[in-house]
PDB file of N, CA and C in Angstrom:
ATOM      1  N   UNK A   1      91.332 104.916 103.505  1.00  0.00           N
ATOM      2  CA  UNK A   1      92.077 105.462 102.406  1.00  0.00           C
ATOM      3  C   UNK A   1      93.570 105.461 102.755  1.00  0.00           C
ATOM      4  N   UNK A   2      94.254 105.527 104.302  1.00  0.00           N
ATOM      5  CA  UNK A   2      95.369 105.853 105.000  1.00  0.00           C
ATOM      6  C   UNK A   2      96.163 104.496 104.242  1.00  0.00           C
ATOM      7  N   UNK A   3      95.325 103.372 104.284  1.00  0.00           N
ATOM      8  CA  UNK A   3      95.323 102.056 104.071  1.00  0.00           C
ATOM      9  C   UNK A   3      96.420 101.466 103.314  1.00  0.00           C
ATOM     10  N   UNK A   4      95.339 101.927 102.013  1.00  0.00           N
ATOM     11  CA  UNK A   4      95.407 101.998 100.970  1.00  0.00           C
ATOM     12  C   UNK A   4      96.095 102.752 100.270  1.00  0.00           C
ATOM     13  N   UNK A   5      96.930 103.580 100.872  1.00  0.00           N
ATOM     14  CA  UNK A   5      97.723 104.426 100.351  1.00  0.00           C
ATOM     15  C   UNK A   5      99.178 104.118 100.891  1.00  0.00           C
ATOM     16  N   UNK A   6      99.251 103.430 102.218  1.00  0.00           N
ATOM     17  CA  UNK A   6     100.366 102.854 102.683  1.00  0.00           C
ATOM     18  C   UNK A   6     100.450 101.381 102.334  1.00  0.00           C
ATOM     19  N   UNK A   7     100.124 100.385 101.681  1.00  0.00           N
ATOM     20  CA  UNK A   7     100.154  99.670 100.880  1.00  0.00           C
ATOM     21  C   UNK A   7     100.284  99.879  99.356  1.00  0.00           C
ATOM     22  N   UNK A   8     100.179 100.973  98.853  1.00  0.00           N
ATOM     23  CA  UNK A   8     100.407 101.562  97.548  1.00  0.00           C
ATOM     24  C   UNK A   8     102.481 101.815  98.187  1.00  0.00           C
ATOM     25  N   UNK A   9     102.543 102.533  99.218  1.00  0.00           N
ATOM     26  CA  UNK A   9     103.999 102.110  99.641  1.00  0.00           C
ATOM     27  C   UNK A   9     104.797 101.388  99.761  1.00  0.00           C
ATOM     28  N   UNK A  10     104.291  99.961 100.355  1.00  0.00           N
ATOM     29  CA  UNK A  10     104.921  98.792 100.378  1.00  0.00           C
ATOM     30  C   UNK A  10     105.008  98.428  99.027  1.00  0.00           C
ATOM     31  N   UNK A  11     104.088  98.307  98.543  1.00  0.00           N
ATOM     32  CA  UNK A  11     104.061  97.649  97.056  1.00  0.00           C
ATOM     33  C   UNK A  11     105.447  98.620  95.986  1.00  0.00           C
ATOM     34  N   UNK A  12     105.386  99.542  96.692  1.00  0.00           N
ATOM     35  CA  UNK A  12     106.704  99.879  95.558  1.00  0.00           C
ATOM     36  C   UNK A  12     107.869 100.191  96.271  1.00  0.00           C
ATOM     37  N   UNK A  13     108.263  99.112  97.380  1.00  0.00           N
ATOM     38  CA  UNK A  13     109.340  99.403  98.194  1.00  0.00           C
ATOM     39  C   UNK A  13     109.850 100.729  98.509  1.00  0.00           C
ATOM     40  N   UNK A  14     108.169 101.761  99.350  1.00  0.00           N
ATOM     41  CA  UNK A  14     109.024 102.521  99.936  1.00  0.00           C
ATOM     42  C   UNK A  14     108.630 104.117  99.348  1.00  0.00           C
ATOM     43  N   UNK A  15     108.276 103.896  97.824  1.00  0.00           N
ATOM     44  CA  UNK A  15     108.118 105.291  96.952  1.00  0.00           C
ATOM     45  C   UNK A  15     106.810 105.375  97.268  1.00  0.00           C
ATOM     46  N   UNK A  16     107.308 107.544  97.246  1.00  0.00           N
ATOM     47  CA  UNK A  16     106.009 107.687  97.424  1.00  0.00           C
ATOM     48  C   UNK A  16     105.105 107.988  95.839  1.00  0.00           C
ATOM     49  N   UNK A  17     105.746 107.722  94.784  1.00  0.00           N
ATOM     50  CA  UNK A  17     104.726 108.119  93.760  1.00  0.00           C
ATOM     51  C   UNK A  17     103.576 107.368  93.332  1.00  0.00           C
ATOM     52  N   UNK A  18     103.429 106.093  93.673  1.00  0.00           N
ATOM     53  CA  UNK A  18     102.250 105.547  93.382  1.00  0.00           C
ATOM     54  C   UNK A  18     101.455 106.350  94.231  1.00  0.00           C
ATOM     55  N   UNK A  19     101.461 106.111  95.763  1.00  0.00           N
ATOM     56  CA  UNK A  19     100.750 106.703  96.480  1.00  0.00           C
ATOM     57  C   UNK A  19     100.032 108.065  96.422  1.00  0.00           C
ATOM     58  N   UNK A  20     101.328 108.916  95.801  1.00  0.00           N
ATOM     59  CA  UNK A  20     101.195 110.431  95.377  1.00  0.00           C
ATOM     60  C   UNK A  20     100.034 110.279  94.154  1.00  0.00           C
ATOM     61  N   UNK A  21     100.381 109.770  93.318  1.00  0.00           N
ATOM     62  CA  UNK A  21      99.607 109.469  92.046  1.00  0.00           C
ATOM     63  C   UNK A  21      98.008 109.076  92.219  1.00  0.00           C
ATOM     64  N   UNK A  22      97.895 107.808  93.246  1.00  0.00           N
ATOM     65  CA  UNK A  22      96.188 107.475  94.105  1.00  0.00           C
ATOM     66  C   UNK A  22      95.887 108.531  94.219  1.00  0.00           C
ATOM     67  N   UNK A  23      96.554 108.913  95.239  1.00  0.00           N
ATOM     68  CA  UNK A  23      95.944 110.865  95.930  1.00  0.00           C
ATOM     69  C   UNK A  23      94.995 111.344  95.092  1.00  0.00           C
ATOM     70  N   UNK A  24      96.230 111.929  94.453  1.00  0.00           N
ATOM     71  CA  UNK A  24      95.719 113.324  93.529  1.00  0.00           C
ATOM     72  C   UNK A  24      94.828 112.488  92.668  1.00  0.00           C
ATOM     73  N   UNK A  25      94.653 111.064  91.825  1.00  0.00           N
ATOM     74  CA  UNK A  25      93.808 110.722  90.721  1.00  0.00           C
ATOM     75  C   UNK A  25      92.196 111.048  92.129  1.00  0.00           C
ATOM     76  N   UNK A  26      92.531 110.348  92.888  1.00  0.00           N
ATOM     77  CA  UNK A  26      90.978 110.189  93.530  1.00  0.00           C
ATOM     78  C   UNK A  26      90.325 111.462  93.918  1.00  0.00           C
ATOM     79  N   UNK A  27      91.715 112.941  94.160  1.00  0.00           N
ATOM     80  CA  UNK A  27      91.148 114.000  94.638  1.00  0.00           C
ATOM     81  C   UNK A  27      90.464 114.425  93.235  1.00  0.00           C
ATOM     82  N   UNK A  28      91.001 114.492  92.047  1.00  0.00           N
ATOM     83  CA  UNK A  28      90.875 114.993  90.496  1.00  0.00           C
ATOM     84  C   UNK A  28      89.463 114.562  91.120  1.00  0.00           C
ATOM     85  N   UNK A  29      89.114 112.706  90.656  1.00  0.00           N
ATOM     86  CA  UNK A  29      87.943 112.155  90.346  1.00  0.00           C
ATOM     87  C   UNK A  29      86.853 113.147  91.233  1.00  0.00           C
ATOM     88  N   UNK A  30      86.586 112.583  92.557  1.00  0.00           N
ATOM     89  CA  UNK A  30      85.958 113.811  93.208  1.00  0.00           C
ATOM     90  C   UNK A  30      85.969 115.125  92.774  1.00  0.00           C
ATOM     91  N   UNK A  31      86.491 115.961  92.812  1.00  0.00           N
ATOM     92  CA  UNK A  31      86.473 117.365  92.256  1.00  0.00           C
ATOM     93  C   UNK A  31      85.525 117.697  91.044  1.00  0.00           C
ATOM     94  N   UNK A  32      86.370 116.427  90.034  1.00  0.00           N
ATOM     95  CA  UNK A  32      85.400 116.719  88.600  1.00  0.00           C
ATOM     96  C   UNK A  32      84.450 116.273  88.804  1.00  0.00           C
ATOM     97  N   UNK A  33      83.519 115.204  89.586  1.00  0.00           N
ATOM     98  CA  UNK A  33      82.348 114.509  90.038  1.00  0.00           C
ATOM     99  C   UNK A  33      81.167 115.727  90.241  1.00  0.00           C
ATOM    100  N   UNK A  34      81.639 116.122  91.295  1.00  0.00           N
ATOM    101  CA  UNK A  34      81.498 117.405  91.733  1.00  0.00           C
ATOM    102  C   UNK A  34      81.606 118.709  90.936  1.00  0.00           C
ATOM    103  N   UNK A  35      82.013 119.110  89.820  1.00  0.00           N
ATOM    104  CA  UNK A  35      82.053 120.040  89.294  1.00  0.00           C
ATOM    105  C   UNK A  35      80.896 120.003  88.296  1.00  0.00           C
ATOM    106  N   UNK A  36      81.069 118.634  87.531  1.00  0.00           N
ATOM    107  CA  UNK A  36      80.211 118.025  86.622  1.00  0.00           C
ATOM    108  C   UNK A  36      79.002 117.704  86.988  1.00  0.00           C
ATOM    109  N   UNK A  37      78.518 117.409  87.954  1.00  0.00           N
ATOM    110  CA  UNK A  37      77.219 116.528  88.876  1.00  0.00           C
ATOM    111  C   UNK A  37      76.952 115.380  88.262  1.00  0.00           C
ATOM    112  N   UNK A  38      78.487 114.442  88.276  1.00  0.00           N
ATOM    113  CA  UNK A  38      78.191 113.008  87.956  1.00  0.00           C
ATOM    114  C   UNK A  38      77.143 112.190  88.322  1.00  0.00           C
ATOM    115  N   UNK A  39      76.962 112.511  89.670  1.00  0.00           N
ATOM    116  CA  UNK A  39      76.494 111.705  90.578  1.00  0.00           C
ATOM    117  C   UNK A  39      74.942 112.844  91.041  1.00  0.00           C
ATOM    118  N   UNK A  40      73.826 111.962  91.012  1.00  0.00           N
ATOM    119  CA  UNK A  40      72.499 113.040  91.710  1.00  0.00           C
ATOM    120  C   UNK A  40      72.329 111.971  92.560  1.00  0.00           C
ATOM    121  N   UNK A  41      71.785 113.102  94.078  1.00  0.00           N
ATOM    122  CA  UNK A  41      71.314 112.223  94.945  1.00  0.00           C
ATOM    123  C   UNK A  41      69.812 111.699  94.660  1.00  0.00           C
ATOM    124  N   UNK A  42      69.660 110.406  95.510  1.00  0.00           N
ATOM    125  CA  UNK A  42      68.194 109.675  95.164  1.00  0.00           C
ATOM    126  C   UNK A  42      67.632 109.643  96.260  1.00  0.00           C
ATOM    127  N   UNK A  43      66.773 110.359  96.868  1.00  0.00           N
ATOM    128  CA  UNK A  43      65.962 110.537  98.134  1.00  0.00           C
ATOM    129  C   UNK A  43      65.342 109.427  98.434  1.00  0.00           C
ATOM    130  N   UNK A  44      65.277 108.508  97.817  1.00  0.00           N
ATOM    131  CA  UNK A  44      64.929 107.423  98.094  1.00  0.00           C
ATOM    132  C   UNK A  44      65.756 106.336  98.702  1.00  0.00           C
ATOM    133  N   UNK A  45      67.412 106.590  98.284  1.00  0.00           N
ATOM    134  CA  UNK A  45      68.347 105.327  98.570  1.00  0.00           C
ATOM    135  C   UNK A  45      68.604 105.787 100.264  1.00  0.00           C
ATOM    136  N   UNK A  46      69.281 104.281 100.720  1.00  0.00           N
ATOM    137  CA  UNK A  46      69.426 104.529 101.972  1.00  0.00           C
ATOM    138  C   UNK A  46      71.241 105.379 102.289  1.00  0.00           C
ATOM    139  N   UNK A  47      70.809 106.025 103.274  1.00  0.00           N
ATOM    140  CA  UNK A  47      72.086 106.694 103.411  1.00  0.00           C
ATOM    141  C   UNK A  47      73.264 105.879 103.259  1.00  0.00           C
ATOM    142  N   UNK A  48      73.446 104.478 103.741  1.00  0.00           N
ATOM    143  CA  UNK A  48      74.470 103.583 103.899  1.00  0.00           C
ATOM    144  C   UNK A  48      74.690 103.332 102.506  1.00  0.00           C
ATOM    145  N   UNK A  49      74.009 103.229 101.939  1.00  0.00           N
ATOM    146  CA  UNK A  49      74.242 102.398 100.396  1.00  0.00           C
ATOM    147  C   UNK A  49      74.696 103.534  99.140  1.00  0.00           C
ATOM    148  N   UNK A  50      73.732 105.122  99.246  1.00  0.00           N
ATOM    149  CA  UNK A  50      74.251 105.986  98.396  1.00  0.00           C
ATOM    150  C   UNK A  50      74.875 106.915  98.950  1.00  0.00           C
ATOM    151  N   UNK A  51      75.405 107.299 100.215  1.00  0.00           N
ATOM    152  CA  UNK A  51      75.975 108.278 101.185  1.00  0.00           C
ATOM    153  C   UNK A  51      75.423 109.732 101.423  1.00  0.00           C
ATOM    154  N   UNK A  52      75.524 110.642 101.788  1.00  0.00           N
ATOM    155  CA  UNK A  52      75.608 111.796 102.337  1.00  0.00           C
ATOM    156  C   UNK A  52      74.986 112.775 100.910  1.00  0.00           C
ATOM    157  N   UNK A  53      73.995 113.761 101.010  1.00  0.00           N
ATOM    158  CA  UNK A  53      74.144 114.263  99.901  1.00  0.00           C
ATOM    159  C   UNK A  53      75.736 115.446 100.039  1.00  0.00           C
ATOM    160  N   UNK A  54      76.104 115.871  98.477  1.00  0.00           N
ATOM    161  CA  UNK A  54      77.421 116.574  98.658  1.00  0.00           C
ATOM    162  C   UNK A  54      79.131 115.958  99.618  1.00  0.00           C
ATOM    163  N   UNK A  55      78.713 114.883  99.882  1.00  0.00           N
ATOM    164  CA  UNK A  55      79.566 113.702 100.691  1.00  0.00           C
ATOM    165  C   UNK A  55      79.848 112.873  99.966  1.00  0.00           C
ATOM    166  N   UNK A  56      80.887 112.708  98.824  1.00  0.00           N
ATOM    167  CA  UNK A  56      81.314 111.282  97.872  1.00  0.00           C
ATOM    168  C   UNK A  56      81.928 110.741  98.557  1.00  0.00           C
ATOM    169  N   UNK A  57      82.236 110.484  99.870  1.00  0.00           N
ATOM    170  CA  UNK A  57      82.994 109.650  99.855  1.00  0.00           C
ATOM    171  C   UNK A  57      82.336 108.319 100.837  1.00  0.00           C
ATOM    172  N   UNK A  58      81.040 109.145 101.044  1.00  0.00           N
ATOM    173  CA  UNK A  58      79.987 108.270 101.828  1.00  0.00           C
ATOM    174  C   UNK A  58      79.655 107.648 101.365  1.00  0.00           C
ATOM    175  N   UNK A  59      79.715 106.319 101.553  1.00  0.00           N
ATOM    176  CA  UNK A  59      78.829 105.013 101.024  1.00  0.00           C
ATOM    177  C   UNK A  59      79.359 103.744 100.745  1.00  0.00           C
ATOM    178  N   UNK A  60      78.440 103.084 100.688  1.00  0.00           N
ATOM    179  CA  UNK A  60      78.596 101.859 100.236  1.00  0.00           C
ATOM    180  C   UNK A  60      79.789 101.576  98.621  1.00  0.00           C
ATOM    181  N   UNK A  61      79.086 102.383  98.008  1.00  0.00           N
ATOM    182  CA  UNK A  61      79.798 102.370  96.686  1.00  0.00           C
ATOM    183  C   UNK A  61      81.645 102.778  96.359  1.00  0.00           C
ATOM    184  N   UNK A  62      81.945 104.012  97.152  1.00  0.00           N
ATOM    185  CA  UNK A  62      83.212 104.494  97.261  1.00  0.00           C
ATOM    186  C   UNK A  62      83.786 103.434  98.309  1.00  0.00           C
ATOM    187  N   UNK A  63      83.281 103.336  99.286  1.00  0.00           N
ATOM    188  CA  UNK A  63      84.023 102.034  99.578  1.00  0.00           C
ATOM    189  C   UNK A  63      84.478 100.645  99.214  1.00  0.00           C
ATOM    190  N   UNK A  64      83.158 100.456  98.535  1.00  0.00           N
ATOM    191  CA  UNK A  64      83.783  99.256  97.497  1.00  0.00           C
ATOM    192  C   UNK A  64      84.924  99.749  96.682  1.00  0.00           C
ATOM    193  N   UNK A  65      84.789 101.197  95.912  1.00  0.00           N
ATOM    194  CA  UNK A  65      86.077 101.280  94.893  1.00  0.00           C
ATOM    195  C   UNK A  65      87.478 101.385  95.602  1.00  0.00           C
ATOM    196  N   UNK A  66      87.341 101.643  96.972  1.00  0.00           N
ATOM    197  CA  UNK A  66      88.258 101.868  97.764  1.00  0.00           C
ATOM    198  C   UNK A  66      88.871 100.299  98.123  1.00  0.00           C
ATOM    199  N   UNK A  67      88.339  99.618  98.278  1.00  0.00           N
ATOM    200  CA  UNK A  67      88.768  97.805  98.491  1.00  0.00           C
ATOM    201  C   UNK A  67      89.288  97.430  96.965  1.00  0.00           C
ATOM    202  N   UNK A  68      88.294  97.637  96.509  1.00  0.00           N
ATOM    203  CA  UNK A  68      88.929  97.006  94.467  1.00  0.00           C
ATOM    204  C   UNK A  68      90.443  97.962  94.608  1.00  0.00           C
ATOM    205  N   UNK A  69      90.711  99.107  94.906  1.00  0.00           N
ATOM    206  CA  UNK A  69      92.026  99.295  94.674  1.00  0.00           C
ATOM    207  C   UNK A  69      92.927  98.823  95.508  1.00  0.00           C
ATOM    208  N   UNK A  70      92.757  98.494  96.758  1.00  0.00           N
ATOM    209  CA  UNK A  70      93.775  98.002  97.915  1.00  0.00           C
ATOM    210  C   UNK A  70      93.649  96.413  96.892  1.00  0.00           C
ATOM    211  N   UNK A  71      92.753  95.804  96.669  1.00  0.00           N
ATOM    212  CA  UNK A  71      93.322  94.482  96.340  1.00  0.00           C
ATOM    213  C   UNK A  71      93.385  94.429  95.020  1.00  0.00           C
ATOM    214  N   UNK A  72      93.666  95.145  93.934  1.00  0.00           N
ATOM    215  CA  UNK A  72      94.487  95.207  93.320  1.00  0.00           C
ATOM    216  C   UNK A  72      95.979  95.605  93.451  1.00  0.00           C
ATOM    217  N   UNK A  73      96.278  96.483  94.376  1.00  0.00           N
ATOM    218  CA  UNK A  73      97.531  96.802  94.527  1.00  0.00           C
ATOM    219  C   UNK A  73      97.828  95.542  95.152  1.00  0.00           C
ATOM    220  N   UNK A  74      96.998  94.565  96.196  1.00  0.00           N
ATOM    221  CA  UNK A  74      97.570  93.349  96.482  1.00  0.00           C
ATOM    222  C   UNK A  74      98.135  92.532  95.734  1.00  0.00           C
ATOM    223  N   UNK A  75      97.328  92.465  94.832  1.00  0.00           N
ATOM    224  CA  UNK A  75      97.254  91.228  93.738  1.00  0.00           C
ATOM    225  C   UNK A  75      98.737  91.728  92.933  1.00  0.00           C
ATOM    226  N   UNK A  76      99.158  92.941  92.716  1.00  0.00           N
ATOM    227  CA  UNK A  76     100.081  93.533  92.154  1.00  0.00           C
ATOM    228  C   UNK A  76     101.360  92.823  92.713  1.00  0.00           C
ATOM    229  N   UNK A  77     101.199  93.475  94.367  1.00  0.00           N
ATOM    230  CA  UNK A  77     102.429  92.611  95.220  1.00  0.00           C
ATOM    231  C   UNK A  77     102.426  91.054  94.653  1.00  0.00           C
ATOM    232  N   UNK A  78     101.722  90.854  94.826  1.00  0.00           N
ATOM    233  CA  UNK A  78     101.926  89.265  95.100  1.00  0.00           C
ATOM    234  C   UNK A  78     102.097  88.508  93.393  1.00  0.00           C
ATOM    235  N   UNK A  79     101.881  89.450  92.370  1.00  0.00           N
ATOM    236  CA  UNK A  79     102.639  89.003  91.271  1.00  0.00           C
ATOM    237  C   UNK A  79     104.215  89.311  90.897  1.00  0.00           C
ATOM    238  N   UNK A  80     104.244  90.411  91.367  1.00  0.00           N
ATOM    239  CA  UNK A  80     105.572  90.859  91.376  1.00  0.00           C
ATOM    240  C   UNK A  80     106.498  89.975  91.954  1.00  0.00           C
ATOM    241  N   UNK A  81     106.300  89.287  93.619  1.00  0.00           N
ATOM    242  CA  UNK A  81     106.585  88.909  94.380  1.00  0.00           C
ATOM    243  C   UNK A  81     107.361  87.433  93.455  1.00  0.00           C
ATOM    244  N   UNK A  82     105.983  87.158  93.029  1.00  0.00           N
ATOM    245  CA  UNK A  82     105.838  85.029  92.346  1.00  0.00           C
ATOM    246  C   UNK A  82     107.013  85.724  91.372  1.00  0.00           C
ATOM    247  N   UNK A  83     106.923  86.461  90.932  1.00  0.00           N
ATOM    248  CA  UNK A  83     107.753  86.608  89.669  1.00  0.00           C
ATOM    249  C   UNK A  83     109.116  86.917  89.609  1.00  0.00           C
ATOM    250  N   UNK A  84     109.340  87.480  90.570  1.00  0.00           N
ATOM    251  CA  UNK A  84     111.170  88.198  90.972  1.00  0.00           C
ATOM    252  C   UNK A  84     111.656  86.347  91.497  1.00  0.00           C
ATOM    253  N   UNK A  85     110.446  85.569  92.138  1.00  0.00           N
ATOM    254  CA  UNK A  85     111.877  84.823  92.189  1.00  0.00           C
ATOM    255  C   UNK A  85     110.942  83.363  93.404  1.00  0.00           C
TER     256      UNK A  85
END
């Protein structure tokens, strides 16, 4: 997440509000996940794949959403980049 949040830096030369903004959206998401019971555990799935019960951030799945945002913020750089010049 450290990652991904210091590449949310680079990508905006330096500011911290994107980064600030990741934060808090992913702490919100969790919280309300959790408040709501988006998510039920399946005693059946394997720990690696659905994570920890009461643990969102375990798994297979949050990690994938965690990569889709680092390479989108990539893909971000690197349009910005083609495009300034």
């Amino acid at each position: 997440m450290g990652l991904v949040l210091l590449l949310a830096r680079w990508v905006t030369g330096g500011s911290l509000g994107l980064a600030w903004g990741l934060h808090a959206g992913w702490i919100f998401a969790i919280a309300l996940s959790d408040t709501l019971n988006f998510t039920q555990p399946v005693p059946t799935a394997p720990t690696w794949l659905a994570g920890r019960p009461d643990q969102p951030l375990t798994g297979l799945a949050a990690l994938m959403l965690l990569l889709l945002t680092g390479a989108g913020l990539w893909g971000y750089a690197q349009w910005v980049t083609s495009s300034l010049g």
